[in-house]
N, C-alpha and C. Protein backbone atom coordinates (compact mmCIF):
# COMPACT_ATOMS: atom_id res chain seq x y z
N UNK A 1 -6.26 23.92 -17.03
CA UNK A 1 -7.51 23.56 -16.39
C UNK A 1 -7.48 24.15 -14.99
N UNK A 2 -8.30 24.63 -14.75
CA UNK A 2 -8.38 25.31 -13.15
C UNK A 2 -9.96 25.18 -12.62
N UNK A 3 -10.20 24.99 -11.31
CA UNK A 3 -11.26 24.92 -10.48
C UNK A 3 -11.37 25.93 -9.67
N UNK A 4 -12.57 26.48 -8.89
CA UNK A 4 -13.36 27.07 -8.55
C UNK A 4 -14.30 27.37 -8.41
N UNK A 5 -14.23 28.66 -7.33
CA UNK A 5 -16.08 28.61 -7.36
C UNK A 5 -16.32 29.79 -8.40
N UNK A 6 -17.94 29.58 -8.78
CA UNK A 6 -18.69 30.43 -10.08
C UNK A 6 -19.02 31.14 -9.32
N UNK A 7 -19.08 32.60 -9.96
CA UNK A 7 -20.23 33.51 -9.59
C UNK A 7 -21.52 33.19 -9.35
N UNK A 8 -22.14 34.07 -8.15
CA UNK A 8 -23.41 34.06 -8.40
C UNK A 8 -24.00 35.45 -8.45
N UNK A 9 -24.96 35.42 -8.64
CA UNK A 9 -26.13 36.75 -9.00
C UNK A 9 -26.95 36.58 -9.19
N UNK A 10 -28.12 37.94 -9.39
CA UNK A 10 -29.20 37.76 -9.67
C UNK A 10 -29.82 37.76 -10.84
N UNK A 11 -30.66 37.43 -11.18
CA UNK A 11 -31.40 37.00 -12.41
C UNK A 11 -32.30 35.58 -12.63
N UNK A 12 -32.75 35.73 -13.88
CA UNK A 12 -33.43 34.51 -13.67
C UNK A 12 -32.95 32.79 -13.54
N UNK A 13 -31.28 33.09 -13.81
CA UNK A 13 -30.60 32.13 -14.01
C UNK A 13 -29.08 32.18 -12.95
N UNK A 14 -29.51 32.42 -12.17
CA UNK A 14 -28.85 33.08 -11.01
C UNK A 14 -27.41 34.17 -11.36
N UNK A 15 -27.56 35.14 -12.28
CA UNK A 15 -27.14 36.25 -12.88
C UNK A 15 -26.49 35.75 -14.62
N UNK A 16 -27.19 34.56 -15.22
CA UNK A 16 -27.02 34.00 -16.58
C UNK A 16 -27.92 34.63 -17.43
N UNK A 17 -28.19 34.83 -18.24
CA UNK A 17 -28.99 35.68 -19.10
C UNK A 17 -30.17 34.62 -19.40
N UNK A 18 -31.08 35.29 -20.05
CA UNK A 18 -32.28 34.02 -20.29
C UNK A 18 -32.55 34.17 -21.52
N UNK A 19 -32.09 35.06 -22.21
CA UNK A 19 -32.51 34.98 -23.63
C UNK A 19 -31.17 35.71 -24.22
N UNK A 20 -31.50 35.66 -25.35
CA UNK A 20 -30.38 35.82 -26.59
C UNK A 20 -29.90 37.18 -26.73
N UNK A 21 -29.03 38.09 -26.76
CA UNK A 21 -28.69 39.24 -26.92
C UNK A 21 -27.42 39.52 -27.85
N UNK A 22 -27.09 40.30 -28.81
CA UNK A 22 -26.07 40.74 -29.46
C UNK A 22 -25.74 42.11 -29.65
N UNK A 23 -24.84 42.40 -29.15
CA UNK A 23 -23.97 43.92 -29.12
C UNK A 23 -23.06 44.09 -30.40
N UNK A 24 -22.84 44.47 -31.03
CA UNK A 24 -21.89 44.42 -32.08
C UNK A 24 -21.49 46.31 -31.54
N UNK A 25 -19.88 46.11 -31.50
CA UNK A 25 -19.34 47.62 -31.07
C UNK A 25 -19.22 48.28 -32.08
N UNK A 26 -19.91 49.19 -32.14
CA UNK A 26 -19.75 50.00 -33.36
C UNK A 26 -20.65 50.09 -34.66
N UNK A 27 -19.61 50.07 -35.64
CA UNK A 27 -20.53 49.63 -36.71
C UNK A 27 -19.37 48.25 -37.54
N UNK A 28 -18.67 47.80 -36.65
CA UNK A 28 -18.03 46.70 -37.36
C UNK A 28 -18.41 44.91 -37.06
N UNK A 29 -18.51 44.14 -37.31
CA UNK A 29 -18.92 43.18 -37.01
C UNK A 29 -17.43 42.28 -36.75
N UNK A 30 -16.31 43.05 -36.80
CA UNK A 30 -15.04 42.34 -36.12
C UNK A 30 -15.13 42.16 -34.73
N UNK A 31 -15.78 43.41 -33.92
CA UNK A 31 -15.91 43.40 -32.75
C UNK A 31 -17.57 43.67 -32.23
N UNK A 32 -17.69 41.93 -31.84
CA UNK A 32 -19.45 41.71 -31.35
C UNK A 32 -19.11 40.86 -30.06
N UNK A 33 -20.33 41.18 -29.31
CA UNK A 33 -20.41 40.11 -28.12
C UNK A 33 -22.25 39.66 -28.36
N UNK A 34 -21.88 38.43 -28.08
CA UNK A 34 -23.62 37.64 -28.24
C UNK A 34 -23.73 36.78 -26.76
N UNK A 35 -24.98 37.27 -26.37
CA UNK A 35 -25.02 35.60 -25.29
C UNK A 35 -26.50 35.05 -25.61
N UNK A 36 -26.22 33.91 -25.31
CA UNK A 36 -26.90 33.01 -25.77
C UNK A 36 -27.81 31.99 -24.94
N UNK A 37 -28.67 32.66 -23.80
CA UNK A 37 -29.44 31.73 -23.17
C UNK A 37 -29.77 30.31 -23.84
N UNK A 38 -29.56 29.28 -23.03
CA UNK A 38 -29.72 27.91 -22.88
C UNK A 38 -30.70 27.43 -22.28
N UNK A 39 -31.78 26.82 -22.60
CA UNK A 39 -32.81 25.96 -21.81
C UNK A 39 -33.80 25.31 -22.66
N UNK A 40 -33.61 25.62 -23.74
CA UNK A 40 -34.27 24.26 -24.90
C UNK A 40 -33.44 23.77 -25.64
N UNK A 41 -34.13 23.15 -26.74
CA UNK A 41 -33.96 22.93 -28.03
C UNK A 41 -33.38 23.68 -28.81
N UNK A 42 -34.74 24.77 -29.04
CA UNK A 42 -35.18 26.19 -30.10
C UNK A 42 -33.73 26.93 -29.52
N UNK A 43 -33.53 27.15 -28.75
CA UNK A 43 -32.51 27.88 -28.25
C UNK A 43 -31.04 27.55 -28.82
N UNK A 44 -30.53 26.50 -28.62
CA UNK A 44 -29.70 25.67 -29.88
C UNK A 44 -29.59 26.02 -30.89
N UNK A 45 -30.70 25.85 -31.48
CA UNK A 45 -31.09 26.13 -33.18
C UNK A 45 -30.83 28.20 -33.00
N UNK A 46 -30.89 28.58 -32.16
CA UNK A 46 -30.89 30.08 -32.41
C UNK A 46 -29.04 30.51 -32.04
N UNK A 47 -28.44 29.69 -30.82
CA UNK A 47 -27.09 29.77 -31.07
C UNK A 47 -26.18 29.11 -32.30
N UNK A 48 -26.65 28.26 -32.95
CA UNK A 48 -26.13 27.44 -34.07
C UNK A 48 -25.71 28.78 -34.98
N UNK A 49 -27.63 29.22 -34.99
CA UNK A 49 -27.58 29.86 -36.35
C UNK A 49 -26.89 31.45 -35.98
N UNK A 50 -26.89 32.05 -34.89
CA UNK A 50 -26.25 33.34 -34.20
C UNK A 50 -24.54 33.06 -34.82
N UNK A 51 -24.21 32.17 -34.07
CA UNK A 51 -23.05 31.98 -33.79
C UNK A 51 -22.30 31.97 -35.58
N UNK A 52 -23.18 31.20 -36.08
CA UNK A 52 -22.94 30.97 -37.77
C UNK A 52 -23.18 32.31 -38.36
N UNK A 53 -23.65 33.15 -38.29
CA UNK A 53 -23.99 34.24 -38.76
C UNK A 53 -22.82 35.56 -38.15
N UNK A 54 -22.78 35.53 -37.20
CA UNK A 54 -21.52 36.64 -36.66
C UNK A 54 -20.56 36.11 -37.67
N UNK A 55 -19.84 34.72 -36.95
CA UNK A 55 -18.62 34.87 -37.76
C UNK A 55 -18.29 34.79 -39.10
N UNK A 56 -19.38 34.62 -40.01
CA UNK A 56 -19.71 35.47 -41.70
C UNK A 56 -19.75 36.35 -41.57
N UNK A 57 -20.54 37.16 -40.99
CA UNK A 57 -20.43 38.56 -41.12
C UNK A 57 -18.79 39.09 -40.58
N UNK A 58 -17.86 38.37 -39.93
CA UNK A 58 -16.40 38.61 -39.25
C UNK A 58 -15.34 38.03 -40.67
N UNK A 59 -16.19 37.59 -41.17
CA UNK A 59 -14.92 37.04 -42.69
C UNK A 59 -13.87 36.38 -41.98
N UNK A 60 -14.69 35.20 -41.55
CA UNK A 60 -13.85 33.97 -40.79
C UNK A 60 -14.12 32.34 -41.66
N UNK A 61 -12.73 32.21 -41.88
CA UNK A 61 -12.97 31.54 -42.74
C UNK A 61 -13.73 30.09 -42.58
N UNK A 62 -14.34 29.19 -43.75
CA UNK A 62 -14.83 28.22 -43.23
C UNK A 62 -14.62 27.53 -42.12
N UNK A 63 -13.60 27.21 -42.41
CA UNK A 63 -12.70 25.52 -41.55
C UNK A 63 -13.25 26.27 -39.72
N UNK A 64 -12.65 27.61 -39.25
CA UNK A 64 -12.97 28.03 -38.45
C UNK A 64 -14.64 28.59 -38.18
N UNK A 65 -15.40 28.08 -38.48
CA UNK A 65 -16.58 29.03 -38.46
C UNK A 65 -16.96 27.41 -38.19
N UNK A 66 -16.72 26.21 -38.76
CA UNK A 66 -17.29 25.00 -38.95
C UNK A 66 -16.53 24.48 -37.43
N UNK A 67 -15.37 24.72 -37.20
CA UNK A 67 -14.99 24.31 -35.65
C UNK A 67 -15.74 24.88 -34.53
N UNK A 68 -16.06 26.27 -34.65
CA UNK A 68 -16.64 27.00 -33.69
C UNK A 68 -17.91 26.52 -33.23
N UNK A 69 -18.59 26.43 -35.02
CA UNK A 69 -19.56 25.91 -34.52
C UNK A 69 -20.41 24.85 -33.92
N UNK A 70 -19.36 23.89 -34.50
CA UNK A 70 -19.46 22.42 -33.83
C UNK A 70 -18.97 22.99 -32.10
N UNK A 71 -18.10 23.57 -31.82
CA UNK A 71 -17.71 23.58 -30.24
C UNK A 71 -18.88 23.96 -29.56
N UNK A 72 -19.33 24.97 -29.78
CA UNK A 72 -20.70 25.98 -29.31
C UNK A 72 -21.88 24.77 -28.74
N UNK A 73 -22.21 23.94 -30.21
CA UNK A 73 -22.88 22.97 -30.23
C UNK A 73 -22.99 21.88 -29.01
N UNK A 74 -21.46 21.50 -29.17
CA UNK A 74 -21.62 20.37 -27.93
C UNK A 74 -21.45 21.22 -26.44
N UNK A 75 -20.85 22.41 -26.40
CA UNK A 75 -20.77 23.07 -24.85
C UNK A 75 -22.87 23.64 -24.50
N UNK A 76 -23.30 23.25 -25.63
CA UNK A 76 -24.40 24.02 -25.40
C UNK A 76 -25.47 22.72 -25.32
N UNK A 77 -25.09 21.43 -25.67
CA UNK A 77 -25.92 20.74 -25.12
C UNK A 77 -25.88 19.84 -24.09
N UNK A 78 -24.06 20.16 -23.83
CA UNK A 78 -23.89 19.46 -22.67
C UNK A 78 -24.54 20.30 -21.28
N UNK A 79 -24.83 21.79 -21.51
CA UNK A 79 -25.74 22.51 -20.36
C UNK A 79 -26.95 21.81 -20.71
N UNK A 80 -27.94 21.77 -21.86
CA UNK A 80 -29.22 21.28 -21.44
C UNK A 80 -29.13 19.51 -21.15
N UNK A 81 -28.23 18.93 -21.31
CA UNK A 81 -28.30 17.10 -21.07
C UNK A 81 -27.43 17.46 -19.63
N UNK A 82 -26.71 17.79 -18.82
CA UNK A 82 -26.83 17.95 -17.44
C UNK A 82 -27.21 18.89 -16.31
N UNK A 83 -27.23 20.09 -16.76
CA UNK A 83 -27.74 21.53 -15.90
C UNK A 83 -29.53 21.79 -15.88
N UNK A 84 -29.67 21.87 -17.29
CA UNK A 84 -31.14 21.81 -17.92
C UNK A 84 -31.01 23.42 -18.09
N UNK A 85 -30.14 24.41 -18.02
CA UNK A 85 -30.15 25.86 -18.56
C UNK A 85 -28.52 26.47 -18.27
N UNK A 86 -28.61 27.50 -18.76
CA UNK A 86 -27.24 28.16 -18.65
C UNK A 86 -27.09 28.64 -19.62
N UNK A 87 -25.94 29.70 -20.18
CA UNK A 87 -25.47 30.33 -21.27
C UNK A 87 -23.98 30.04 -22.03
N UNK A 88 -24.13 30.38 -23.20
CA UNK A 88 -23.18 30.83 -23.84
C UNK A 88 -22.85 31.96 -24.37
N UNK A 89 -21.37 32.86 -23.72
CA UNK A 89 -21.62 33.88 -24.45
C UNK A 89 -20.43 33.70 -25.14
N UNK A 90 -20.62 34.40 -26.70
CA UNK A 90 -19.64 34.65 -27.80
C UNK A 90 -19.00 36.04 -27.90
N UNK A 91 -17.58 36.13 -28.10
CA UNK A 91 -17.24 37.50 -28.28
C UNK A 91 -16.08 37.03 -29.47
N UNK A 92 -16.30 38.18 -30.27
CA UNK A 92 -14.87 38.19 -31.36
C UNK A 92 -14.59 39.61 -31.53
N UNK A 93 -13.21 39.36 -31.46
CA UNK A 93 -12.11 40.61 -31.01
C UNK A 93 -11.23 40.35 -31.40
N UNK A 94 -10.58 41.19 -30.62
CA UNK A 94 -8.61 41.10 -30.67
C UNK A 94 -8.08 40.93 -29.52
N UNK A 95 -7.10 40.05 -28.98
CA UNK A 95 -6.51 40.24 -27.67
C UNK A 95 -5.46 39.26 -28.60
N UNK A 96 -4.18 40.45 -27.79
CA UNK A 96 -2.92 40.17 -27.81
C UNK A 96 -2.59 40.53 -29.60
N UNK A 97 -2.84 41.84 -29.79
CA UNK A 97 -2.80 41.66 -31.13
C UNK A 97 -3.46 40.76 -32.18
N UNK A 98 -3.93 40.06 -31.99
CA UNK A 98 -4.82 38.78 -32.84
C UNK A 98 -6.40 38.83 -32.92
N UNK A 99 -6.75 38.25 -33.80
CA UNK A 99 -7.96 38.39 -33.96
C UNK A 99 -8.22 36.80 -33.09
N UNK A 100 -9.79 36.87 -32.60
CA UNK A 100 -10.05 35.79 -31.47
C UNK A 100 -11.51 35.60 -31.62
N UNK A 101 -11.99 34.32 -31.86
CA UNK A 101 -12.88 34.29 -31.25
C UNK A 101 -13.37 33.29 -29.62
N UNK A 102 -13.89 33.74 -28.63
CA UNK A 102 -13.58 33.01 -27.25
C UNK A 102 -15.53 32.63 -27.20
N UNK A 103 -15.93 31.65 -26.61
CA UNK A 103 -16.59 31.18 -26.65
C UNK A 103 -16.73 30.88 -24.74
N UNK A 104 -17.90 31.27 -23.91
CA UNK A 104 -18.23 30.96 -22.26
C UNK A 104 -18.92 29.87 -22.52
N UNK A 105 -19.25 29.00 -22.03
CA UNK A 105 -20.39 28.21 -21.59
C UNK A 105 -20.36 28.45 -20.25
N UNK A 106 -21.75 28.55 -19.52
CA UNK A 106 -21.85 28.53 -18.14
C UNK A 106 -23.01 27.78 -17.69
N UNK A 107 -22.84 27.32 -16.16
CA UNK A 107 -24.37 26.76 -16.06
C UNK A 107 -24.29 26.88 -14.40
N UNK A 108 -25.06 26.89 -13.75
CA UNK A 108 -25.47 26.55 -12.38
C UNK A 108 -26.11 24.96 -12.21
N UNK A 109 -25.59 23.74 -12.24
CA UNK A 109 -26.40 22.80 -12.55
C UNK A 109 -25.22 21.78 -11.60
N UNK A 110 -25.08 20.53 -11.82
CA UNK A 110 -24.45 19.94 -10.87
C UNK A 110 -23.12 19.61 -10.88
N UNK A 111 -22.38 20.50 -11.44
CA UNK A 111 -21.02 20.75 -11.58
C UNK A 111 -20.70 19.08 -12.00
N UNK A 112 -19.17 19.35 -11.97
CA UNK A 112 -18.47 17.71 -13.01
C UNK A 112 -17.58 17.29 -11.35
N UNK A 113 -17.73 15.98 -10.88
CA UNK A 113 -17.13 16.03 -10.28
C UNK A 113 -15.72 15.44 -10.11
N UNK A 114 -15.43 14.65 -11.51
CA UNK A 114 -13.95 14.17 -11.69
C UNK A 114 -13.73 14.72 -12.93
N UNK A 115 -12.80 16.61 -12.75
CA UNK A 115 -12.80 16.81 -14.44
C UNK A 115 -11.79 16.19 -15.50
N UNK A 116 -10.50 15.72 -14.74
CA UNK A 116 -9.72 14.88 -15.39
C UNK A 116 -10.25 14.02 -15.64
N UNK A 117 -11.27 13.00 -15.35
CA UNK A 117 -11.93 12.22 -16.03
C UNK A 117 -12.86 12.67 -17.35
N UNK A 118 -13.63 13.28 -17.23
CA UNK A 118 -14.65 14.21 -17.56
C UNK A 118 -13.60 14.43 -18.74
N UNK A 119 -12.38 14.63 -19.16
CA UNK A 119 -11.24 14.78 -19.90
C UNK A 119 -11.32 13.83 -20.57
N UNK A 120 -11.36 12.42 -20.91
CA UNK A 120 -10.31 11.36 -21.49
C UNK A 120 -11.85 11.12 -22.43
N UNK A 121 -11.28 11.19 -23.43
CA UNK A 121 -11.70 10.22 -24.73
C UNK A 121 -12.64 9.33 -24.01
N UNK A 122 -14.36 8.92 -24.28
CA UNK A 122 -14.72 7.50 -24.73
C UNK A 122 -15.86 7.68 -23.04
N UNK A 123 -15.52 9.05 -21.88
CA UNK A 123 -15.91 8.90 -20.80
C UNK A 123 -17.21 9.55 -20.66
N UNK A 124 -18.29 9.19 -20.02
CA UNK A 124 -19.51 9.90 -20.21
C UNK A 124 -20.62 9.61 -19.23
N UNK A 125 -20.69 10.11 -18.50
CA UNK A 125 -21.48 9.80 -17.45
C UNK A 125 -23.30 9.63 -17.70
N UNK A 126 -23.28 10.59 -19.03
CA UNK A 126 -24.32 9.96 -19.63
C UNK A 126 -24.92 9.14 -20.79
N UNK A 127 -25.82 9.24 -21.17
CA UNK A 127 -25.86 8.05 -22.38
C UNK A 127 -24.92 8.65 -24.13
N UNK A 128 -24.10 9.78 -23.86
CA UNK A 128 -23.73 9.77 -24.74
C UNK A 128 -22.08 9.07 -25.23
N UNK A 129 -21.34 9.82 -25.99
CA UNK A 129 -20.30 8.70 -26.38
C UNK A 129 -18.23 9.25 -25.79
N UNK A 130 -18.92 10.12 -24.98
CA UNK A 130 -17.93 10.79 -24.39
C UNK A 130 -16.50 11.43 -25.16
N UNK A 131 -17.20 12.13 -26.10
CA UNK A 131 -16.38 12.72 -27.10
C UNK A 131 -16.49 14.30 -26.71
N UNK A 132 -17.45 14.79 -26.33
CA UNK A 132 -18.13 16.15 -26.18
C UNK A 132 -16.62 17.11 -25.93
N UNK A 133 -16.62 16.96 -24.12
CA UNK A 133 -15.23 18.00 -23.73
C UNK A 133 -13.93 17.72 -24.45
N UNK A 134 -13.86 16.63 -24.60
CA UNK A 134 -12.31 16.71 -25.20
C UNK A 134 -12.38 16.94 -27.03
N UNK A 135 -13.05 16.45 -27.74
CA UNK A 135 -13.43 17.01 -28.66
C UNK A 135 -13.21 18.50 -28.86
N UNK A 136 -14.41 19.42 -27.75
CA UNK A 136 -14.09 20.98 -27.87
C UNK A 136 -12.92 20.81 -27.67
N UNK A 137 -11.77 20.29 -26.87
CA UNK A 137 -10.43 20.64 -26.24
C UNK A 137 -9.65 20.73 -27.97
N UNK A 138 -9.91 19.55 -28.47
CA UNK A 138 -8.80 19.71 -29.70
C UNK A 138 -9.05 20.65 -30.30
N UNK A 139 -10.28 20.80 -30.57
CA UNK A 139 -10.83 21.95 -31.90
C UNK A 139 -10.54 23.11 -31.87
N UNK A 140 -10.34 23.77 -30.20
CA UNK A 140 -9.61 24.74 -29.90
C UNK A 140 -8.93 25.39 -30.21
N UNK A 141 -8.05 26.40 -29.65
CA UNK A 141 -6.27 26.69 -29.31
C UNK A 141 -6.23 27.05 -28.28
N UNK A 142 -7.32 27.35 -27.26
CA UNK A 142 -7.40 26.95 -25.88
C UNK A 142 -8.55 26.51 -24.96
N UNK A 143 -8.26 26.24 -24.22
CA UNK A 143 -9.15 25.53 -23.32
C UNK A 143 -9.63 25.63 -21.19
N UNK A 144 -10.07 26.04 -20.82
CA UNK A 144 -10.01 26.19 -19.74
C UNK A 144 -11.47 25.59 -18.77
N UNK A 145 -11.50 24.75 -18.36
CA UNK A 145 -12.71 24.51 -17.71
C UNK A 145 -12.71 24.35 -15.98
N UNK A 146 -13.68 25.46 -15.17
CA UNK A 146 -13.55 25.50 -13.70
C UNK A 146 -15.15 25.00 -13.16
N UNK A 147 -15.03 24.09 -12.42
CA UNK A 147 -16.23 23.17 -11.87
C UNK A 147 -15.96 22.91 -10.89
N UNK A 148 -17.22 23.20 -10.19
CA UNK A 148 -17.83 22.98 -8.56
C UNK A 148 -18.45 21.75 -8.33
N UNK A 149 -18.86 20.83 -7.88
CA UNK A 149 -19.85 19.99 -7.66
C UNK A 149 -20.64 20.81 -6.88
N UNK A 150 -22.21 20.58 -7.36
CA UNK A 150 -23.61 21.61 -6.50
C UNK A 150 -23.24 23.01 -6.91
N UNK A 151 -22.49 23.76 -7.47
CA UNK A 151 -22.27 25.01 -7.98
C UNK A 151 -22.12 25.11 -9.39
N UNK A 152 -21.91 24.22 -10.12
CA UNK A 152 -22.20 24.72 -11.89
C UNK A 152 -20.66 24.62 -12.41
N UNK A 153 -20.50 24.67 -13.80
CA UNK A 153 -19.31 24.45 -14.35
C UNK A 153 -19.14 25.88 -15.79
N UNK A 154 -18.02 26.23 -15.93
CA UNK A 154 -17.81 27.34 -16.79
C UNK A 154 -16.71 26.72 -17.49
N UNK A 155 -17.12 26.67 -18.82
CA UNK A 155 -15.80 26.09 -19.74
C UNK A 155 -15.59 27.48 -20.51
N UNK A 156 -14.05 27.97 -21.22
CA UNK A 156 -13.73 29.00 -21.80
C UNK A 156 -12.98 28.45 -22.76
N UNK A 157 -13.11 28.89 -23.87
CA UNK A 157 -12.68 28.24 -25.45
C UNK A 157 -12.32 29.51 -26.39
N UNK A 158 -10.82 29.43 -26.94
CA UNK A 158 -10.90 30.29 -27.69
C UNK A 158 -10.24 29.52 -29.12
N UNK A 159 -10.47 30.33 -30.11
CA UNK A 159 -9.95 30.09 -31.30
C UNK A 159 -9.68 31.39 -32.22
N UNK A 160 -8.22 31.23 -32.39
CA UNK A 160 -7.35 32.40 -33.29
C UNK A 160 -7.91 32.14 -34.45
N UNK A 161 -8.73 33.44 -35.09
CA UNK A 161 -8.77 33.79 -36.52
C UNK A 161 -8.09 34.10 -37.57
C-alpha cells in the first residue's frame, strides 16, 4: 500500500478520459489496453460488458474473468458512490514473463482519508457493507492503493492468467 499525490492534467476529467476507448496491439487480443470512463450507470454496464468481452476474446479462463469482473465492478462503483467520475483502465499483457491482467481505477474526488481503515472487513463510510476494497484485495494477486484527501485515490490490481 503506498500514498501520494495523483497526477494532474488536462482534460475533461482533469487528464482521466471521459469515454470508453480500446487499443488492442496488433492483431492479437492477448495484448489490449481499454479505459473506461466513469460517471454513470450506463457506463458500468459498458465496463462490465468491455471488460467481459476482452478477456474471452484473451482465453482467460472462467474463475478469472468472473474475479476480474466482479473487481472492476466494485472499483468502478466505488468512483461513482464517492468521486461521482473517474476511470478505469484495463490492460492484458505480459510482465515478468506471465500473462497479466492489471486493472487502474482512478478518480479526482475526495480521496480516503484513513486507508488502513478503508482496509478492514465490515468498514464503510457509506451506506454500503464495507466489503468493496478488501474484497478486490483478496480476489487479486496484487494490490496497491495511493490516496490523497481533496486529491483523488488510484487503486492498481493485478491478476496472473
Amino acid at each position: 500500500m503506498t500514498t501520494g499525490p495523483l497526477r494532474d492534467g488536462p482534460g475533461p476529467l482533469g487528464g482521466l478520459a471521459a469515454a470508453s476507448t480500446v487499443a488492442v496491439d496488433g492483431a492479437s487480443p492477448r495484448q489490449a489496453v481499454a479505459v473506461f470512463g466513469i460517471v454513470s450507470e450506463t457506463d458500468m454496464h459498458a465496463l462490465v460488458g468491455g471488460l467481459h468481452r476482452l478477456l474471452q476474446a484473451a482465453h482467460c479462463d472462467p474463475l478469472n474473468v468472473g474475479r476480474l469482473v466482479t473487481a472492476a465492478s466494485e472499483l468502478g462503483y466505488n468512483i461513482l458512490r464517492y468521486a461521482g467520475r473517474g476511470q478505469i483502465t484495463v490492460r492484458i499483457g505480459v510482465l515478468g514473463g506471465r500473462r497479466v491482467c492489471e486493472l487502474v481505477a482512478e478518480d479526482h474526488g475526495p480521496g480516503i482519508a484513513d486507508l488502513a481503515l478503508a482496509l478492514q472487513d465490515n468498514f464503510s463510510t457509506g451506506s454500503g457493507l464495507g466489503l468493496g476494497l478488501p474484497g478486490v484485495r483478496r480476489l487479486m494477486d496484487t494490490f496497491d492503493i495511493a490516496s490523497q484527501p481533496g486529491r483523488g485515490t488510484r487503486v492498481t490490481v493485478r491478476r496472473w492468467l
